[in-house]
Protein backbone atom coordinates (compact mmCIF):
# COMPACT_ATOMS: atom_id res chain seq x y z
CA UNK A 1 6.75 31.75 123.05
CA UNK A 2 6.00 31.01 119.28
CA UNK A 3 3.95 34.48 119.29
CA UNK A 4 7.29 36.50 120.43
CA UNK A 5 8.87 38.21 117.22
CA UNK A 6 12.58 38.12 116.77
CA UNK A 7 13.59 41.83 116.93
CA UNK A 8 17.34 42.11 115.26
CA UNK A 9 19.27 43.74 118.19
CA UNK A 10 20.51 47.18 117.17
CA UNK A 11 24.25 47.00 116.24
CA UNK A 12 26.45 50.14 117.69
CA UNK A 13 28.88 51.43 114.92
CA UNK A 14 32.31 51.73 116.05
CA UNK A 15 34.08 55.31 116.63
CA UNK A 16 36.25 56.55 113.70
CA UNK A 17 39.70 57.36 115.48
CA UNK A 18 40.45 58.33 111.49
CA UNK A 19 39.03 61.44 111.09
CA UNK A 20 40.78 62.99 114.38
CA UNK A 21 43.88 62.54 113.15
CA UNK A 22 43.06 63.93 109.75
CA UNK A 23 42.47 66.61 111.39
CA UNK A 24 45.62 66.46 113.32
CA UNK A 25 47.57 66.24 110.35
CA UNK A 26 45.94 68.90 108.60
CA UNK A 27 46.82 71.18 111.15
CA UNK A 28 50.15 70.13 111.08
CA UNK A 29 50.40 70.94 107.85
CA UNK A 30 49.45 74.33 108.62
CA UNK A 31 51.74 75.46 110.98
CA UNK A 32 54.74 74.04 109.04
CA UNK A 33 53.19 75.97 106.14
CA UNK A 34 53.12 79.44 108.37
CA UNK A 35 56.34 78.41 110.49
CA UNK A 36 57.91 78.19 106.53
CA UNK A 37 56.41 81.58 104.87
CA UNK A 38 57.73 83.67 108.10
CA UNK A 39 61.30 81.93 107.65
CA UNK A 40 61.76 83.04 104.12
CA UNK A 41 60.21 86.84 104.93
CA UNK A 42 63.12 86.84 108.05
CA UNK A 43 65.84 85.08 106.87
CA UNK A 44 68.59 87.33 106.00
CA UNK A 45 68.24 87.63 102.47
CA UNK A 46 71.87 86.41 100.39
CA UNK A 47 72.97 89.71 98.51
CA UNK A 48 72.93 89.08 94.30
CA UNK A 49 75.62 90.41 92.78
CA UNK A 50 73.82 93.46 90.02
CA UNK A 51 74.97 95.18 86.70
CA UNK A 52 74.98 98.62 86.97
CA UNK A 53 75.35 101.09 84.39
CA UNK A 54 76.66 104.64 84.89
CA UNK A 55 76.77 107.95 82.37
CA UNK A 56 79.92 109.67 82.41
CA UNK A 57 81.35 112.65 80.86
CA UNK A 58 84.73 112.79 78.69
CA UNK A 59 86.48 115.33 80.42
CA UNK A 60 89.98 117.37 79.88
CA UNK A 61 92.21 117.26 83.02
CA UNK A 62 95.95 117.44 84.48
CA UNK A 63 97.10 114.32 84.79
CA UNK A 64 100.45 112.86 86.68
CA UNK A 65 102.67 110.33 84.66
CA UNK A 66 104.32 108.20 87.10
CA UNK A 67 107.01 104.62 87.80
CA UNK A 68 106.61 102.28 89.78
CA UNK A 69 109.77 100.11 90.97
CA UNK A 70 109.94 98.33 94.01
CA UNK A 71 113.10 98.18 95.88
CA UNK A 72 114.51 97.47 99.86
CA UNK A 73 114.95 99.22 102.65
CA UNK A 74 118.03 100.36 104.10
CA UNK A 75 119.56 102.83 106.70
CA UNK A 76 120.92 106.15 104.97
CA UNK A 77 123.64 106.02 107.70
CA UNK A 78 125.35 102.45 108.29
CA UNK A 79 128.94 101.89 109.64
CA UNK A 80 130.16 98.88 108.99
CA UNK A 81 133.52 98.42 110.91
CA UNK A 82 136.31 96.25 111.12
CA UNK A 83 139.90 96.43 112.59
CA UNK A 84 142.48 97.68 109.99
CA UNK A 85 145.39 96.49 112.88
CA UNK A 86 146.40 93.17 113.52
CA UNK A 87 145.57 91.77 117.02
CA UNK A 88 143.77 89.45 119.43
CA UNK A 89 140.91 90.59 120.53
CA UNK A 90 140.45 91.37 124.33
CA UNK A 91 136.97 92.78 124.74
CA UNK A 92 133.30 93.03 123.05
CA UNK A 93 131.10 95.50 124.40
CA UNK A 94 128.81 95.46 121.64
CA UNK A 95 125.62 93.79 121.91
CA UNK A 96 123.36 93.20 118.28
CA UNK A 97 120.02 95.43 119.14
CA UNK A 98 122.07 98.14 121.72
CA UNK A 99 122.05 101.62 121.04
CA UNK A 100 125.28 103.25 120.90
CA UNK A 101 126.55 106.76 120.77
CA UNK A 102 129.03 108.07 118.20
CA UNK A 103 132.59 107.79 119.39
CA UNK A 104 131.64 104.85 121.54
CA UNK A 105 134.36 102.18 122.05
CA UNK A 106 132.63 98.67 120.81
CA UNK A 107 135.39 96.46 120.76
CA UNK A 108 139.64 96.22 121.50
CA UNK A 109 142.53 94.12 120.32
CA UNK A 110 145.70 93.52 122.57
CA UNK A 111 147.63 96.88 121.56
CA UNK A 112 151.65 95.40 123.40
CA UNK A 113 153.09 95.24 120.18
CA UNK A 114 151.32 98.38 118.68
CA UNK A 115 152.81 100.47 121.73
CA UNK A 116 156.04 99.10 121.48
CA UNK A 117 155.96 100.21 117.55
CA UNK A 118 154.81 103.69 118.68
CA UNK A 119 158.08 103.73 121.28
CA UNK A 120 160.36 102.13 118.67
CA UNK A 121 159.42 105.09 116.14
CA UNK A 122 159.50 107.69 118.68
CA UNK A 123 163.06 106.94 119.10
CA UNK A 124 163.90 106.71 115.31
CA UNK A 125 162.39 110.46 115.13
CA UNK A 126 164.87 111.36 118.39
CA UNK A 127 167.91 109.74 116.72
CA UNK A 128 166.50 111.16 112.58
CA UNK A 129 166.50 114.91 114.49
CA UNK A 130 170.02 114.17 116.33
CA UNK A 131 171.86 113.26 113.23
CA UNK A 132 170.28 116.33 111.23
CA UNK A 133 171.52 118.62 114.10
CA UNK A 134 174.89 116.71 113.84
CA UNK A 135 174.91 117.05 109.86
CA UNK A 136 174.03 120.58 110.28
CA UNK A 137 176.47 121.99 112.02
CA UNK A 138 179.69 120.53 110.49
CA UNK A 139 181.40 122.53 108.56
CA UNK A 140 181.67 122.56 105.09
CA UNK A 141 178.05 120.37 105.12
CA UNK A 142 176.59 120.18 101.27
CA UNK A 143 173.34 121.02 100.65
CA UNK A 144 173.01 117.39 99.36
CA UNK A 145 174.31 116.16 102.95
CA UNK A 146 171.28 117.95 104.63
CA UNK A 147 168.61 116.73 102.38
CA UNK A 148 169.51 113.54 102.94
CA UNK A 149 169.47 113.85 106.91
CA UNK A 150 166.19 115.86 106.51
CA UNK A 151 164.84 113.03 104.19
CA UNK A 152 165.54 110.43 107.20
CA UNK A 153 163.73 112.64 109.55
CA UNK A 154 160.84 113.40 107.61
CA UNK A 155 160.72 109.39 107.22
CA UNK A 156 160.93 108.93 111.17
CA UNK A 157 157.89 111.35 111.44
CA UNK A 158 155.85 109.50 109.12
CA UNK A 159 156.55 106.12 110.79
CA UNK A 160 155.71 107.62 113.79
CA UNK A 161 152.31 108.84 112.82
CA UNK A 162 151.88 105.41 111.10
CA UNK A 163 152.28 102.98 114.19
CA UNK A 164 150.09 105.74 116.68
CA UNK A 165 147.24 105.60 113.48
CA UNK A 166 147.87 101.38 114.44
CA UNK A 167 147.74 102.10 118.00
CA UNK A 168 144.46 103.86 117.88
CA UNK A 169 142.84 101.60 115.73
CA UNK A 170 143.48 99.21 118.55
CA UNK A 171 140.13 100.23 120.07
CA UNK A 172 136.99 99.71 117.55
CA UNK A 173 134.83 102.93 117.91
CA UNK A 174 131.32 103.84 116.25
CA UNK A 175 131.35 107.13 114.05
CA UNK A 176 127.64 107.57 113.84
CA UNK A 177 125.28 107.27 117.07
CA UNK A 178 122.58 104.48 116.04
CA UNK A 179 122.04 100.30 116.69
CA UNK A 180 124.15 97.38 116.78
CA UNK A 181 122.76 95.50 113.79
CA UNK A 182 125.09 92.65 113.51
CA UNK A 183 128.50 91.27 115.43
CA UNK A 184 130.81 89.04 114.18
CA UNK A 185 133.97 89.46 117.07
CA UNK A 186 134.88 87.03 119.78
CA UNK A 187 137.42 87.62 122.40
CA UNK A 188 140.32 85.69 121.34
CA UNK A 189 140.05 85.86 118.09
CA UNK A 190 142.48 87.27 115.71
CA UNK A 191 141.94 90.22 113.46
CA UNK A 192 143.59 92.47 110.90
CA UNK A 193 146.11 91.58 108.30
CA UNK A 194 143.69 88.97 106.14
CA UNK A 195 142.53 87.51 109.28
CA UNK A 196 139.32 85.53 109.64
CA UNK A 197 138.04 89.05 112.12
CA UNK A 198 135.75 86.40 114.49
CA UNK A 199 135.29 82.83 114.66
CA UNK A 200 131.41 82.73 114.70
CA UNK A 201 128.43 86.13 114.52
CA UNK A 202 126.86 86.57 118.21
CA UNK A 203 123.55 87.43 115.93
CA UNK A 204 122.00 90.04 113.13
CA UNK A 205 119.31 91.96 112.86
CA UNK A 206 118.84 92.44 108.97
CA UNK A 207 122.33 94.40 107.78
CA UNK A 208 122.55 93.88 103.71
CA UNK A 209 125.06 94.48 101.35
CA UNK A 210 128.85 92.48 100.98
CA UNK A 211 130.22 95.57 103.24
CA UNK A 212 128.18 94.70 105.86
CA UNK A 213 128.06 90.96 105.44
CA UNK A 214 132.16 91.14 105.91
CA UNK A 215 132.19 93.69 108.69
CA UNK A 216 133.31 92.19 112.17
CA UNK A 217 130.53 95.04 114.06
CA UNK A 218 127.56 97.10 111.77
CA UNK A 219 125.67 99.90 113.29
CA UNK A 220 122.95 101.02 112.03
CA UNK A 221 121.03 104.64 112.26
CA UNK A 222 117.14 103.91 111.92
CA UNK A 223 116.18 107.16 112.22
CA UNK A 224 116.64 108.31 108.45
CA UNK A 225 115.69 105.69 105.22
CA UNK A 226 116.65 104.97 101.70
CA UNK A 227 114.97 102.53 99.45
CA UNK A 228 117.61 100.67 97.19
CA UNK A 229 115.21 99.95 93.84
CA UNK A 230 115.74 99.37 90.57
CA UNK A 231 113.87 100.36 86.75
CA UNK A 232 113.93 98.72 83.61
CA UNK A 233 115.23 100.56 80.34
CA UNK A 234 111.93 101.80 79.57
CA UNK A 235 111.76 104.20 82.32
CA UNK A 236 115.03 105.05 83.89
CA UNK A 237 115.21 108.04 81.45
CA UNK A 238 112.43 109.37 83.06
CA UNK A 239 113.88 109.07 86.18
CA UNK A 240 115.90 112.12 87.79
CA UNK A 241 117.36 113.23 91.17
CA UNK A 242 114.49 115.19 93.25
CA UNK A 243 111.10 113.91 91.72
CA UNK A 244 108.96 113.00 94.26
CA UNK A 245 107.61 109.61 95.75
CA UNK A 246 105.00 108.23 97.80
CA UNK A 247 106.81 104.48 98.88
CA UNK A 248 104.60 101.83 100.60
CA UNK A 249 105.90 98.85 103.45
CA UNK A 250 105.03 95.94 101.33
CA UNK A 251 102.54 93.96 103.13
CA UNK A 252 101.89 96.82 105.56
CA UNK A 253 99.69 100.02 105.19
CA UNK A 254 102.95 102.05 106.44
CA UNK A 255 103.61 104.92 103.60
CA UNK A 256 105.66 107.62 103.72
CA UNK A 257 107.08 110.41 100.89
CA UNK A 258 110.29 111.21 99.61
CA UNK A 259 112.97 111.63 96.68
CA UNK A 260 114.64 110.52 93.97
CA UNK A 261 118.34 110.43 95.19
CA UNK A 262 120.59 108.53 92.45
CA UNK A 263 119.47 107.02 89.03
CA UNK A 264 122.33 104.27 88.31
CA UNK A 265 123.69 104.61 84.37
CA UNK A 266 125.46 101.24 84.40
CA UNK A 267 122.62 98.37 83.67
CA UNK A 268 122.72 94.95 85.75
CA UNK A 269 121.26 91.96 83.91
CA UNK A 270 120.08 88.27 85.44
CA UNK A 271 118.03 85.79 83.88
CA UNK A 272 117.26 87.62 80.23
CA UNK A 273 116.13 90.56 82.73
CA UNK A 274 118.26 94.28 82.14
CA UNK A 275 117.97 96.91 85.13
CA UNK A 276 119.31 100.05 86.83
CA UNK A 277 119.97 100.72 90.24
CA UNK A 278 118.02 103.53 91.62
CA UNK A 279 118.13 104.80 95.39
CA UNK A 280 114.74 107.19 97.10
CA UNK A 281 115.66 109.37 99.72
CA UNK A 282 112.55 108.80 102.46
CA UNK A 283 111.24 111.71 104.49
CA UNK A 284 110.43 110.70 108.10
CA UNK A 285 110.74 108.16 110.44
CA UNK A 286 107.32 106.41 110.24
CA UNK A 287 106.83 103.79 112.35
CA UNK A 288 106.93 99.99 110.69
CA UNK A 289 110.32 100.56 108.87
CA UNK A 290 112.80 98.21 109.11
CA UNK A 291 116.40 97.11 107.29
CA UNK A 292 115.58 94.80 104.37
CA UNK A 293 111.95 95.13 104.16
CA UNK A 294 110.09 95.53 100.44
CA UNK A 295 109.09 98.98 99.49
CA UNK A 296 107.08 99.76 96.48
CA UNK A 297 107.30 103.22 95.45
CA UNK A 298 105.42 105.90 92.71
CA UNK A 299 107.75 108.08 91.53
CA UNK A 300 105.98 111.09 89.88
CA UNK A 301 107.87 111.67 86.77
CA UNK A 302 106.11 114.76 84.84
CA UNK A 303 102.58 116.33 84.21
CA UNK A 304 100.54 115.66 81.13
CA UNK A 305 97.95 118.82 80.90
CA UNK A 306 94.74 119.07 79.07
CA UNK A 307 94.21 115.04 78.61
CA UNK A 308 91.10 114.51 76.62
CA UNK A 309 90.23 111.18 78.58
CA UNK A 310 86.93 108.56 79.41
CA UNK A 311 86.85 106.16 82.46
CA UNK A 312 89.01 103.23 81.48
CA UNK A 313 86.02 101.04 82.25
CA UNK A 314 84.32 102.58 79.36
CA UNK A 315 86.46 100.89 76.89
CA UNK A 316 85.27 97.74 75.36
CA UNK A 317 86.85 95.73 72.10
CA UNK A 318 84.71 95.61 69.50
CA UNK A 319 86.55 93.25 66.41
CA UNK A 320 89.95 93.94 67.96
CA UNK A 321 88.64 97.69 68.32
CA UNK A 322 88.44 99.81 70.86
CA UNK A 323 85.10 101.54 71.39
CA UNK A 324 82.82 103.33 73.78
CA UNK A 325 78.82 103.78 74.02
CA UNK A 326 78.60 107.42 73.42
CA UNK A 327 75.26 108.86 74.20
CA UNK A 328 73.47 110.76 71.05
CA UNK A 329 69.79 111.46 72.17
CA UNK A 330 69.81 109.76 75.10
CA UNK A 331 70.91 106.82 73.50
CA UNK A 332 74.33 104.54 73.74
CA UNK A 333 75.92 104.18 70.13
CA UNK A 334 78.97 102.71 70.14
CA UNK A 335 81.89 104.31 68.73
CA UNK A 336 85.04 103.74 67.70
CA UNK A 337 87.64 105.56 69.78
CA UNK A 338 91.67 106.35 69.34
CA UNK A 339 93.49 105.56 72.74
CA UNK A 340 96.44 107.44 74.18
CA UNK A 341 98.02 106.59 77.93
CA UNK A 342 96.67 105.20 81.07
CA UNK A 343 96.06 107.10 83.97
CA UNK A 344 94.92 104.70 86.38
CA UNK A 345 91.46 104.17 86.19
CA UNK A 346 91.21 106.54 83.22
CA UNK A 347 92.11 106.72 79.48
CA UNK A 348 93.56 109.21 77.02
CA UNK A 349 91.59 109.17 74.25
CA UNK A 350 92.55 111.24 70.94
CA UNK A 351 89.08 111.00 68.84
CA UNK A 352 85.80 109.73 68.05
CA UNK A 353 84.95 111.49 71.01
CA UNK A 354 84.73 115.32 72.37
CA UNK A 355 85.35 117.42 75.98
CA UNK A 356 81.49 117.05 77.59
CA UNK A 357 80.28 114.22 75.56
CA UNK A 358 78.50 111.26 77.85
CA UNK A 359 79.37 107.67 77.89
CA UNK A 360 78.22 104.70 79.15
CA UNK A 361 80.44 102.61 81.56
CA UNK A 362 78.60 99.39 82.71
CA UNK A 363 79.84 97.47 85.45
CA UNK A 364 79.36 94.44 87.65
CA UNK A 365 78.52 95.49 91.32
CA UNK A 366 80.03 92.29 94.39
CA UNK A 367 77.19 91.28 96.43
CA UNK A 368 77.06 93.58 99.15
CA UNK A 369 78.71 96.31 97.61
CA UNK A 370 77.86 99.63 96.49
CA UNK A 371 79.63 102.04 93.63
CA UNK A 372 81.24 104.58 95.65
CA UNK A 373 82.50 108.40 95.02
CA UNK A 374 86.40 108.97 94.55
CA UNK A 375 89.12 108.81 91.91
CA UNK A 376 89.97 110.96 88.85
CA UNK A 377 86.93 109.74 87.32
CA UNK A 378 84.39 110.91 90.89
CA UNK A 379 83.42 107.35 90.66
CA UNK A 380 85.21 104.25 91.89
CA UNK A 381 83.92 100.55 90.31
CA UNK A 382 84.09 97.86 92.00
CA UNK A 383 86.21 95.54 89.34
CA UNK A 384 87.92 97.92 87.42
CA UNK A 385 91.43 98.07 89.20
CA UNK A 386 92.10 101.48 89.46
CA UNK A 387 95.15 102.65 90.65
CA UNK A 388 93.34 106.57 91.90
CA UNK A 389 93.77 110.13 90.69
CA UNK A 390 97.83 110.52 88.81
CA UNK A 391 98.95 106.95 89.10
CA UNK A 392 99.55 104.80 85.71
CA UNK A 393 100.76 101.19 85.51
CA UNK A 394 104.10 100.48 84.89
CA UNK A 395 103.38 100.20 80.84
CA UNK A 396 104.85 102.91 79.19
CA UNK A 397 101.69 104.56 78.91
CA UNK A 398 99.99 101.41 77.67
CA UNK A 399 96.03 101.06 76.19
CA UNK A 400 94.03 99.04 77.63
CA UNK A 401 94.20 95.12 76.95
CA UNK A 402 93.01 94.99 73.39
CA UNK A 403 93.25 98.11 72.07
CA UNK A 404 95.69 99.26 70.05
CA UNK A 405 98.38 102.28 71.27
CA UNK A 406 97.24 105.59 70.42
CA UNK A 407 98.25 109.04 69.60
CA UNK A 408 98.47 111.64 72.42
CA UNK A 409 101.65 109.76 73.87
């Protein structure tokens, strides 16, 4: 046994579970890598807003000078109708939102006394005619005798025609074919003479005005418009009867043309703020105009031919100056410029620059959006408020913010 030799039994290392999950990991790491990289290359990619900058010529064109005014809508036609006898009413036909035709009976009044009045006078005119007969043919009559029994006739008649004018107005009738817009009637009610004309309103539809907010029925036509507006003292010499508008449903994308009807010479003021009334004319029945609704209107005052002008997003102030970046050798200099009016999204400009000469106009671009062709200018900006081809603010012809007023007004 001594002779044996120990041999040290071999010892088996143990597995290293480790490294497979390195490995694991790694390749973990991989695909979130590649799964990352192809989600930025597809994602939809967030649009930057850009500066873009343009090079456009100072031109000489024809350019529109225009108001704006807002004002209201209204019916051209309206009746607004009340009883001018004394009564109770009997009947209401008329029902706010009907259509009616002209001549059409819409409410009565008890007519007993009215037709007794008629009968009453018809008699005075019998015995007025006897007497004159009586008066005539007496002898030795004066002339003053028979002017006086001519004078009580002529009276009769006329209190005649009175109480049947009373009679007929017994019956409430439409003169214009239209709507029933508001009614303010109840049978039983009484009417005429100072009366209250209706205890309570069966319902409106949008009737304006103190006529119509005291008449007992209104009806309406809404087949013809007017827009009741009004300008400030700046501009209602400007304004005259047949100068064209283009009027827009406030709110709405409903626009339609028309005149200049009335320009008001006596001014209104309320709260520090002076105006005159002005009514438009409207051309049409477009579809989307109702009473009372806003209307903004244009009204195209005159033509201003041969205005030297640049795009209005040209202008920059430079030390309380206006300037442009004229290009001299294909390169922007800026330059100090002399403005006139505004035309929308151009300005008059009466030197420092010449018909043909190129300027710079540099302009912020929205994400997702693109300049675009269109305007007085061929180009519309995104940003620079442009009100399109003949339309000016309401300014008086005013610069740009900034800039001083010019010559060429």
């Amino acid at each position: 046994m001594a002779d044996q030799a120990t041999t040290p039994s071999r010892v088996q290392k143990p597995t290293r579970p480790r490294r497979k999950w390195l490995w694991v990991a790694g390749a973990m790491v991989i695909v979130l890598a590649l799964a990352g990289a192809a989600f930025m290359l597809l994602r939809p990619q967030t649009p930057v807003a850009t500066t873009r900058t343009f090079t456009l010529p100072v031109t000489k064109t024809t350019e529109q000078v225009t108001v704006n005014l807002t004002g209201t809508l209204a019916p051209q036609n309206q009746a607004n109708l009340s009883f001018a006898s004394a009564g109770t009413v009997t009947s209401v036909s008329a029902v706010v939102g009907s259509t009616v035709s002209a001549g059409q009976v819409l409410a009565t009044i008890d007519d007993t006394q009215l037709r007794n009045a008629v009968t009453l006078a018809q008699a005075n005119v019998t015995a007025a005619r006897t007497s004159y007969s009586t008066v005539a043919s007496t002898s030795g009559v004066t002339r003053a005798q028979l002017s006086n029994a001519q004078a009580q006739v002529d009276s009769a008649v006329a209190k005649l025609s009175s109480a049947k004018t009373s009679l007929s107005q017994a019956r409430l009738t439409t003169p214009i074919a239209g709507t029933v817009a508001s009614v303010n009637l109840t049978v039983g009610s009484q009417v005429g003479s100072g009366s209250s004309g209706g205890a309570s309103a069966a319902g409106v539809l949008g009737s304006s005005g103190s006529a119509a907010a005291s008449a007992q029925i209104v009806v309406i036509s809404p087949t013809s418009w007017l827009v009741n507006g009004t300008v400030g003292p700046a501009d209602v010499a400007s304004l005259k009867p047949g100068q064209p508008v283009a009027a827009t449903v406030t709110g709405t994308t409903v626009t339609t043309t028309g005149k200049v009807n009335t320009v008001g010479i006596v001014a209104t003021t309320s709260s520090g703020s002076t105006t005159f009334p002005v009514t438009i004319l409207l051309d049409g029945n477009p579809a989307g105009l109702y009473d009372g609704v806003g209307v903004t209107a244009v009204v195209t005052t005159g033509t201003d031919p041969d205005v030297l002008s640049v795009p209005t997003a040209a202008i920059s102030n430079t030390g309380g100056t206006p300037t442009v970046q004229k290009m001299v050798n294909g390169s922007p200099i800026t330059t100090e410029v002399q403005l006139g009016k505004v035309y929308g999204d151009r300005t008059q400009v009466a030197s420092g620059v010449a018909e043909g000469d190129l300027v710079q106009v540099t302009v912020r671009v929205a994400a997702g959006q693109r300049p675009s062709g269109g305007g007085s200018s061929g180009v519309n900006f995104p940003g620079m408020g442009g009100q399109g081809q003949g339309q000016r603010p309401n300014n008086g012809g005013a610069p740009p913010a900034g800039a001083p007023a010019g010559g060429g007004g």
